[in-house]
N, C-alpha and C. Protein backbone atom coordinates (compact mmCIF):
# COMPACT_ATOMS: atom_id res chain seq x y z
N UNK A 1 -34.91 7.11 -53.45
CA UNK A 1 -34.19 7.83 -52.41
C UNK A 1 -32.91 8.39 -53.02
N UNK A 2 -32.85 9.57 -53.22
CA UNK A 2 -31.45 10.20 -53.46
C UNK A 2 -30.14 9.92 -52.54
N UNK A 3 -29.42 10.26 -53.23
CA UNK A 3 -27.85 9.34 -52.60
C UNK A 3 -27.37 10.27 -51.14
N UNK A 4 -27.89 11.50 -51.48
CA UNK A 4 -28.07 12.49 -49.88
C UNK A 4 -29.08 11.44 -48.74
N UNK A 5 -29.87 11.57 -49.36
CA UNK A 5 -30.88 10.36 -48.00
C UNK A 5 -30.27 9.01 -47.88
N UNK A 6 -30.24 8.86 -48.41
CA UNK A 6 -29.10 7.38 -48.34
C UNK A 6 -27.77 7.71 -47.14
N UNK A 7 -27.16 8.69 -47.25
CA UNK A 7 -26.16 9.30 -46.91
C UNK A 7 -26.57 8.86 -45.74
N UNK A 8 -27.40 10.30 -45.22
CA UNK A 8 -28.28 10.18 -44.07
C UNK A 8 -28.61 9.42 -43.24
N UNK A 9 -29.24 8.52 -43.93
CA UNK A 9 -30.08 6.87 -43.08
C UNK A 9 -29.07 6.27 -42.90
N UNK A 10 -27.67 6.35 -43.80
CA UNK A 10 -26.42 5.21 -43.14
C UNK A 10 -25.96 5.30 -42.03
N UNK A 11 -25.96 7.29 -41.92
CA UNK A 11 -24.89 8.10 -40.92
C UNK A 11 -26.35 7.82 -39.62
N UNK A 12 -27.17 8.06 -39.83
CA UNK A 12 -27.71 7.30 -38.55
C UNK A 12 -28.47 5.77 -37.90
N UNK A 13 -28.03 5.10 -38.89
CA UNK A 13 -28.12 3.82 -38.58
C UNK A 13 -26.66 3.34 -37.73
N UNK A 14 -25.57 4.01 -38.31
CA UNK A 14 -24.34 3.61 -37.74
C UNK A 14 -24.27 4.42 -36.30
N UNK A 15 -24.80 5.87 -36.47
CA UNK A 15 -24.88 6.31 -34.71
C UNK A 15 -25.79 5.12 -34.09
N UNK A 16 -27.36 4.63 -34.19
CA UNK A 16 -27.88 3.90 -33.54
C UNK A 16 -27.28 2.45 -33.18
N UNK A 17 -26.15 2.06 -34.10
CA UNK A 17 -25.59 0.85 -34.05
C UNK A 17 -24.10 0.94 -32.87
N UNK A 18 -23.53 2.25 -33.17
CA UNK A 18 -22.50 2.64 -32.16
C UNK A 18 -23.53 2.83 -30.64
N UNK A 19 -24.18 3.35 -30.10
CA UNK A 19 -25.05 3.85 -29.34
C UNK A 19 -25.49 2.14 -28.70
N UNK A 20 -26.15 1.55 -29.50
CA UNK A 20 -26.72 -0.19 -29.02
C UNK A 20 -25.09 -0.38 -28.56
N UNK A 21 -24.26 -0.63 -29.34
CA UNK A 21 -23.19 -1.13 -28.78
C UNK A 21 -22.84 -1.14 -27.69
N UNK A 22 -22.49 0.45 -27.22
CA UNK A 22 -22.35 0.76 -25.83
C UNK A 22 -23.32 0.28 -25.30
N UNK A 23 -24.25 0.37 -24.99
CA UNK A 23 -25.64 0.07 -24.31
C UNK A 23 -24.91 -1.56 -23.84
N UNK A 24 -25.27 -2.51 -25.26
CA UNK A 24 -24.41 -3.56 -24.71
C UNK A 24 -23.27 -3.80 -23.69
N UNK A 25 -22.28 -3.15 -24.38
CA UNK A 25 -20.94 -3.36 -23.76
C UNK A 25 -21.87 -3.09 -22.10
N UNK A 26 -22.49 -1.86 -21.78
CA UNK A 26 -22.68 -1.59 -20.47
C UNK A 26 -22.99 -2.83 -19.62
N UNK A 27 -24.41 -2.89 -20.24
CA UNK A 27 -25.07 -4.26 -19.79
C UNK A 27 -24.21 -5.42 -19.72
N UNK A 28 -22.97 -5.72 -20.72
CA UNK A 28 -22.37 -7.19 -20.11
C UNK A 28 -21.21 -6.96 -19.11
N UNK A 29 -21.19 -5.46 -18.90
CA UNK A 29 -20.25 -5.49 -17.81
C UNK A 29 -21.26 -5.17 -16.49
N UNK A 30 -21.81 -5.00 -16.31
CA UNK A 30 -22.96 -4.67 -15.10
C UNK A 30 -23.72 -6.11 -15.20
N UNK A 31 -23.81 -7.23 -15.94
CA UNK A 31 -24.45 -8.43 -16.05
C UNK A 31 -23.32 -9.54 -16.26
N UNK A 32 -22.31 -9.41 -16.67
CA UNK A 32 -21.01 -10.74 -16.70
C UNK A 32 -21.76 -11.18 -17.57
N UNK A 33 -22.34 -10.63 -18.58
CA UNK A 33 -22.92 -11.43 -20.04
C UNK A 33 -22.03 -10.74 -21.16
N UNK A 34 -22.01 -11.88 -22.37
CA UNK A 34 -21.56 -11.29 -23.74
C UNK A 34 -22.73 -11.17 -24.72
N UNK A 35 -22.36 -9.93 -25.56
CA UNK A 35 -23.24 -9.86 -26.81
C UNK A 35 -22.26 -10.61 -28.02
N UNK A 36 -22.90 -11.00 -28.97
CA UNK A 36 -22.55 -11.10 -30.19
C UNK A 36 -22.56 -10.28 -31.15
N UNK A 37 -21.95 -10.11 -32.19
CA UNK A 37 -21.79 -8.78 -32.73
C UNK A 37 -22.99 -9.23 -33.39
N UNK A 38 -23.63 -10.18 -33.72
CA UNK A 38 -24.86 -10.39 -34.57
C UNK A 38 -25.85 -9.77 -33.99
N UNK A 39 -26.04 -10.03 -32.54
CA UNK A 39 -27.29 -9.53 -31.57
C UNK A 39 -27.25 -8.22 -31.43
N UNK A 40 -25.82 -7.48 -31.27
CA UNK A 40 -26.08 -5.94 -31.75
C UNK A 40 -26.19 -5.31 -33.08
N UNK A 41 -25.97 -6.70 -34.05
CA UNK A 41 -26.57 -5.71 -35.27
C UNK A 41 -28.42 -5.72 -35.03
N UNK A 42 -28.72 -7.53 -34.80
CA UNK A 42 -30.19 -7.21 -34.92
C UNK A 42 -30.99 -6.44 -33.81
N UNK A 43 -30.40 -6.31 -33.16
CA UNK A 43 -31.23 -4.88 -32.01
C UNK A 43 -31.00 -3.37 -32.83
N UNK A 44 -29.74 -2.98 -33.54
CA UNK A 44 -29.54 -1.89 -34.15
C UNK A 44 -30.94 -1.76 -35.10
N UNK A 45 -30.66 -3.09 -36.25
CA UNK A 45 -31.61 -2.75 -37.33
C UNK A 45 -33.45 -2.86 -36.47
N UNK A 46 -33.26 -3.26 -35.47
CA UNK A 46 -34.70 -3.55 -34.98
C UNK A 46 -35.03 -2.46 -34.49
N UNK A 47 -33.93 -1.39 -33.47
CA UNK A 47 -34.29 0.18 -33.13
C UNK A 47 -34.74 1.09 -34.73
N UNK A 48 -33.80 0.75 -35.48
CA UNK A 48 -33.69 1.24 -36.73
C UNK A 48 -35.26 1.57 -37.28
N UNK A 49 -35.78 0.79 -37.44
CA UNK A 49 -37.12 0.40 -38.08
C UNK A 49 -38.27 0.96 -37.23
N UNK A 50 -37.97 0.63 -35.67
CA UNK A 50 -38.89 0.93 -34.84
C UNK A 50 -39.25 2.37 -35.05
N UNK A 51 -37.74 3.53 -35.15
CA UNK A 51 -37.76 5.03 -35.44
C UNK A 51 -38.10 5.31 -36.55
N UNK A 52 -38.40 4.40 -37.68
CA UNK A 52 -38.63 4.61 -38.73
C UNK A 52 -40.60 4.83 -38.81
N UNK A 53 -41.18 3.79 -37.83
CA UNK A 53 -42.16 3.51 -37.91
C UNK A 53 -42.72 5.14 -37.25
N UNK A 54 -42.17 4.99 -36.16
CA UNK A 54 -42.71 5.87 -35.07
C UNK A 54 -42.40 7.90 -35.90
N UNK A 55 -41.52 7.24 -37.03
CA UNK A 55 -41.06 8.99 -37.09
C UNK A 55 -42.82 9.25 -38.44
N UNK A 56 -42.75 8.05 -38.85
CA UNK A 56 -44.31 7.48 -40.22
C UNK A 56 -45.06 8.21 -39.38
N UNK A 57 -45.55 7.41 -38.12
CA UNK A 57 -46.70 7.88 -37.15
C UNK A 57 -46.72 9.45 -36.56
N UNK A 58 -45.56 9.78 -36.49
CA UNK A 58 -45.39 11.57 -35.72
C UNK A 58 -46.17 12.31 -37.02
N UNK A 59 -45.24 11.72 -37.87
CA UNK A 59 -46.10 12.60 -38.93
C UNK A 59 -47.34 12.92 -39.40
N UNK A 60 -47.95 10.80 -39.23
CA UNK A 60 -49.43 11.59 -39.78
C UNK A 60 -50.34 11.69 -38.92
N UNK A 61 -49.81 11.83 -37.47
CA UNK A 61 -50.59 12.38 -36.13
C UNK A 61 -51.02 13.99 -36.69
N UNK A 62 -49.72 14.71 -37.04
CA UNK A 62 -49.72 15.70 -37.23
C UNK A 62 -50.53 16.09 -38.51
N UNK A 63 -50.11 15.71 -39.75
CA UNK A 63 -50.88 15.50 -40.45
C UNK A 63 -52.29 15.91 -40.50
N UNK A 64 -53.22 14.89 -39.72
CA UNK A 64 -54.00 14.48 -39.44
C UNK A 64 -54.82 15.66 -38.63
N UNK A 65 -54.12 16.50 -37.68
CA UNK A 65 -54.39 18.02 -37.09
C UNK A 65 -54.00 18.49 -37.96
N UNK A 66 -54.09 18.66 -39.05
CA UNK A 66 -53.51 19.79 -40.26
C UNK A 66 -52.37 20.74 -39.33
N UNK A 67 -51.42 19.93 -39.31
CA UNK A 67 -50.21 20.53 -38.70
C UNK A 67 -48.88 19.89 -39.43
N UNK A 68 -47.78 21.62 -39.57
CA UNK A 68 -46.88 20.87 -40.26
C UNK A 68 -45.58 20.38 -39.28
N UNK A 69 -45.88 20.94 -38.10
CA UNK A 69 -45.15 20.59 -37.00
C UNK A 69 -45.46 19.21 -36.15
N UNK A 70 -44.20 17.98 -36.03
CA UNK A 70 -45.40 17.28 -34.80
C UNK A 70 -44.67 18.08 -33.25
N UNK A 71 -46.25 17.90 -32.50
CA UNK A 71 -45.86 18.51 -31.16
C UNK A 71 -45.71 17.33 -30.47
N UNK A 72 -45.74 17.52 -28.82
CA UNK A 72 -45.56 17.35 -27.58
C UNK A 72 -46.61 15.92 -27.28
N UNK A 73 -47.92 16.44 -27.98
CA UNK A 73 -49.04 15.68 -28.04
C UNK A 73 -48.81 14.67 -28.92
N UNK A 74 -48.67 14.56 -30.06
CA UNK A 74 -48.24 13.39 -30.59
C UNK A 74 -47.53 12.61 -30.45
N UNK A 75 -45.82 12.82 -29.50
CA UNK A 75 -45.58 12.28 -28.97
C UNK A 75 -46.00 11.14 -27.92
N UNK A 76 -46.81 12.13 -26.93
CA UNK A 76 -47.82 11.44 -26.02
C UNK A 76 -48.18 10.36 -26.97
N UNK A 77 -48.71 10.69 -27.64
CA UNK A 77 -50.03 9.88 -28.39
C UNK A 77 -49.20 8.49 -28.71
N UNK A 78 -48.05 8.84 -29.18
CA UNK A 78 -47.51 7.58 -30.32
C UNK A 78 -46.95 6.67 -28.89
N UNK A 79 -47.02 6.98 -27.55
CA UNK A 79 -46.17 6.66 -26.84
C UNK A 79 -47.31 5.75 -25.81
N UNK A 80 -49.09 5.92 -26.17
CA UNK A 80 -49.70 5.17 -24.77
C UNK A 80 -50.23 4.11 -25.12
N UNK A 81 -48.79 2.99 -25.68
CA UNK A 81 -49.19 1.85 -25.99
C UNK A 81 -48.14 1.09 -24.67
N UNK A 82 -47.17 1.44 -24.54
CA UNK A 82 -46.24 1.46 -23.66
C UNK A 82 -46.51 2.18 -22.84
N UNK A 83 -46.87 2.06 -21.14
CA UNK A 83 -47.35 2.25 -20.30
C UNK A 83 -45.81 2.88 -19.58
N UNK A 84 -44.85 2.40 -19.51
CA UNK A 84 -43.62 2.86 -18.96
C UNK A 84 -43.21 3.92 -19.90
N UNK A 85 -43.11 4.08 -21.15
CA UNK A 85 -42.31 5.00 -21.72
C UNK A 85 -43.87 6.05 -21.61
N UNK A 86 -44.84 5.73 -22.08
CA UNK A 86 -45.89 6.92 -21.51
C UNK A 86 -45.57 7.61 -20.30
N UNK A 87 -45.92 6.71 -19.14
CA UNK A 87 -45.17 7.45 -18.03
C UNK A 87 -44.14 8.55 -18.17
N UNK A 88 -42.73 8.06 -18.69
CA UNK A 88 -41.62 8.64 -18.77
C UNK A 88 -41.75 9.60 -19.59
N UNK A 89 -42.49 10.25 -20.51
CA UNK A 89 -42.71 10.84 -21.52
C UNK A 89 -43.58 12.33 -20.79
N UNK A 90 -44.82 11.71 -20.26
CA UNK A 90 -45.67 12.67 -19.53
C UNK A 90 -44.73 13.50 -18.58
N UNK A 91 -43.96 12.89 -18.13
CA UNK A 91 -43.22 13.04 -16.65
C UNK A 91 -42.22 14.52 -16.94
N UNK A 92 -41.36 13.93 -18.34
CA UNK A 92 -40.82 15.29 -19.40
C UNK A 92 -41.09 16.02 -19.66
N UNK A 93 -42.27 15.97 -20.45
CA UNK A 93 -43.46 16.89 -20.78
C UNK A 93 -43.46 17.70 -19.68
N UNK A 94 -43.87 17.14 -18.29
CA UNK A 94 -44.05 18.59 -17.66
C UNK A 94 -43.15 19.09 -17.12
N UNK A 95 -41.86 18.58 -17.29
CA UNK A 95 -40.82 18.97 -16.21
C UNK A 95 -40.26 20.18 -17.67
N UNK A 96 -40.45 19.90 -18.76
CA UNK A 96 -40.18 21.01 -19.82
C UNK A 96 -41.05 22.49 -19.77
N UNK A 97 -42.06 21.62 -19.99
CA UNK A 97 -43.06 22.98 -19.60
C UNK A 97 -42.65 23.90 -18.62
N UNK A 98 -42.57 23.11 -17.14
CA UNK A 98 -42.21 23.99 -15.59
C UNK A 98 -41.04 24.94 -16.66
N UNK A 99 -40.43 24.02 -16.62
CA UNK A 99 -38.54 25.11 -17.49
C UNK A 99 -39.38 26.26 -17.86
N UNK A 100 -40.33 25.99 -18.92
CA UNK A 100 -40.32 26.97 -19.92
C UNK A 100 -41.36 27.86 -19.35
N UNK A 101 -42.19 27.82 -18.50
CA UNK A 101 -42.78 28.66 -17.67
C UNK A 101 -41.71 29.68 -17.07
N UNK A 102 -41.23 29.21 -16.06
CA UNK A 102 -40.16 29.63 -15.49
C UNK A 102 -39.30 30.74 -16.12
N UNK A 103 -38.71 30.43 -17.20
CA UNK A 103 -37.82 31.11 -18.09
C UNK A 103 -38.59 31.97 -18.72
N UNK A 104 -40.16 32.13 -18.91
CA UNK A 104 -40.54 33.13 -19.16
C UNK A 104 -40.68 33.73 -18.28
N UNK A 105 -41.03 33.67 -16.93
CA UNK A 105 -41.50 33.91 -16.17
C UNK A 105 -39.98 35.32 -15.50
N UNK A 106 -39.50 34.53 -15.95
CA UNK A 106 -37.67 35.43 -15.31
C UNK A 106 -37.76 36.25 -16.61
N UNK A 107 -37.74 35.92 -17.62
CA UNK A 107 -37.71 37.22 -19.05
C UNK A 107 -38.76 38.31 -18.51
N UNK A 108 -39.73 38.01 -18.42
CA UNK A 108 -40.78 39.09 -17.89
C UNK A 108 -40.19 39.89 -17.08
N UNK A 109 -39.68 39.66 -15.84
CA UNK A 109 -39.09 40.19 -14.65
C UNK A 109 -38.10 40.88 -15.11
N UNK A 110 -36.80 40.46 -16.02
CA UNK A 110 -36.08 40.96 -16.59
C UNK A 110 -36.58 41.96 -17.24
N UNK A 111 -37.10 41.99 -17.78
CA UNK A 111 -37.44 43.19 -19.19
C UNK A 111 -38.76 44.23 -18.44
N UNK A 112 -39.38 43.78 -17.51
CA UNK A 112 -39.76 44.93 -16.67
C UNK A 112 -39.13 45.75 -15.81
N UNK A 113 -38.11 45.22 -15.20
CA UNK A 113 -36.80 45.68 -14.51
C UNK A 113 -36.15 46.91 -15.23
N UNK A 114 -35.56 46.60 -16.38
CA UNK A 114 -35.57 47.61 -17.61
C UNK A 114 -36.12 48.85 -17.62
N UNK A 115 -37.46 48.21 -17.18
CA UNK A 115 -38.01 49.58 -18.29
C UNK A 115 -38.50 50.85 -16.93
């Protein structure tokens, strides 16, 4: 790994570790519980790994469709092991789509207006 990727993986291990933090802090003030700074490192390095796995899998979903892009679908895919974040995922999916229907849907109108 070059000292640029290194760079990289620090500068976002430390956002995911700032990010858990808060998360914490939230939760022990909405719960009258404390974290330990140990328990937010090992949830950090445990998100850490998890994105590591899941970014492995986007890829060779894609891959795998001889695609150098991962889409929308692979997402799905990497996500219907977890029945709640599936849910939450599908739910995006179409509420993006509607957007992006939509916004074409107004460009059209626009640019016929025009002409």
């Amino acid at each position: 790994m070059s000292e640029s990727e290194e760079e990289t993986r620090l500068r976002l291990k430390a956002a995911i570790h700032y990010t858990v933090g808060q998360i914490c802090h939230q939760m022990a003030e909405d719960h009258r519980k404390e974290f330990s700074r140990q328990v937010v490192a090992a949830i950090t390095e445990t998100a850490f790994r998890q994105c590591e796995i899941f970014a492995k899998d986007l890829e060779s979903f894609a891959k795998h469709a001889k695609r150098c892009t991962v889409s929308a679908e692979d997402v799905k895919l990497l996500a219907r092991r977890s029945t709640a974040l599936s849910v939450h995922i599908q739910r995006k999916s179409a509420e993006v789509e509607k957007e992006q229907k939509a916004l074409k849907k107004k460009s059209k109108e626009t640019h016929e207006s025009r002409e």
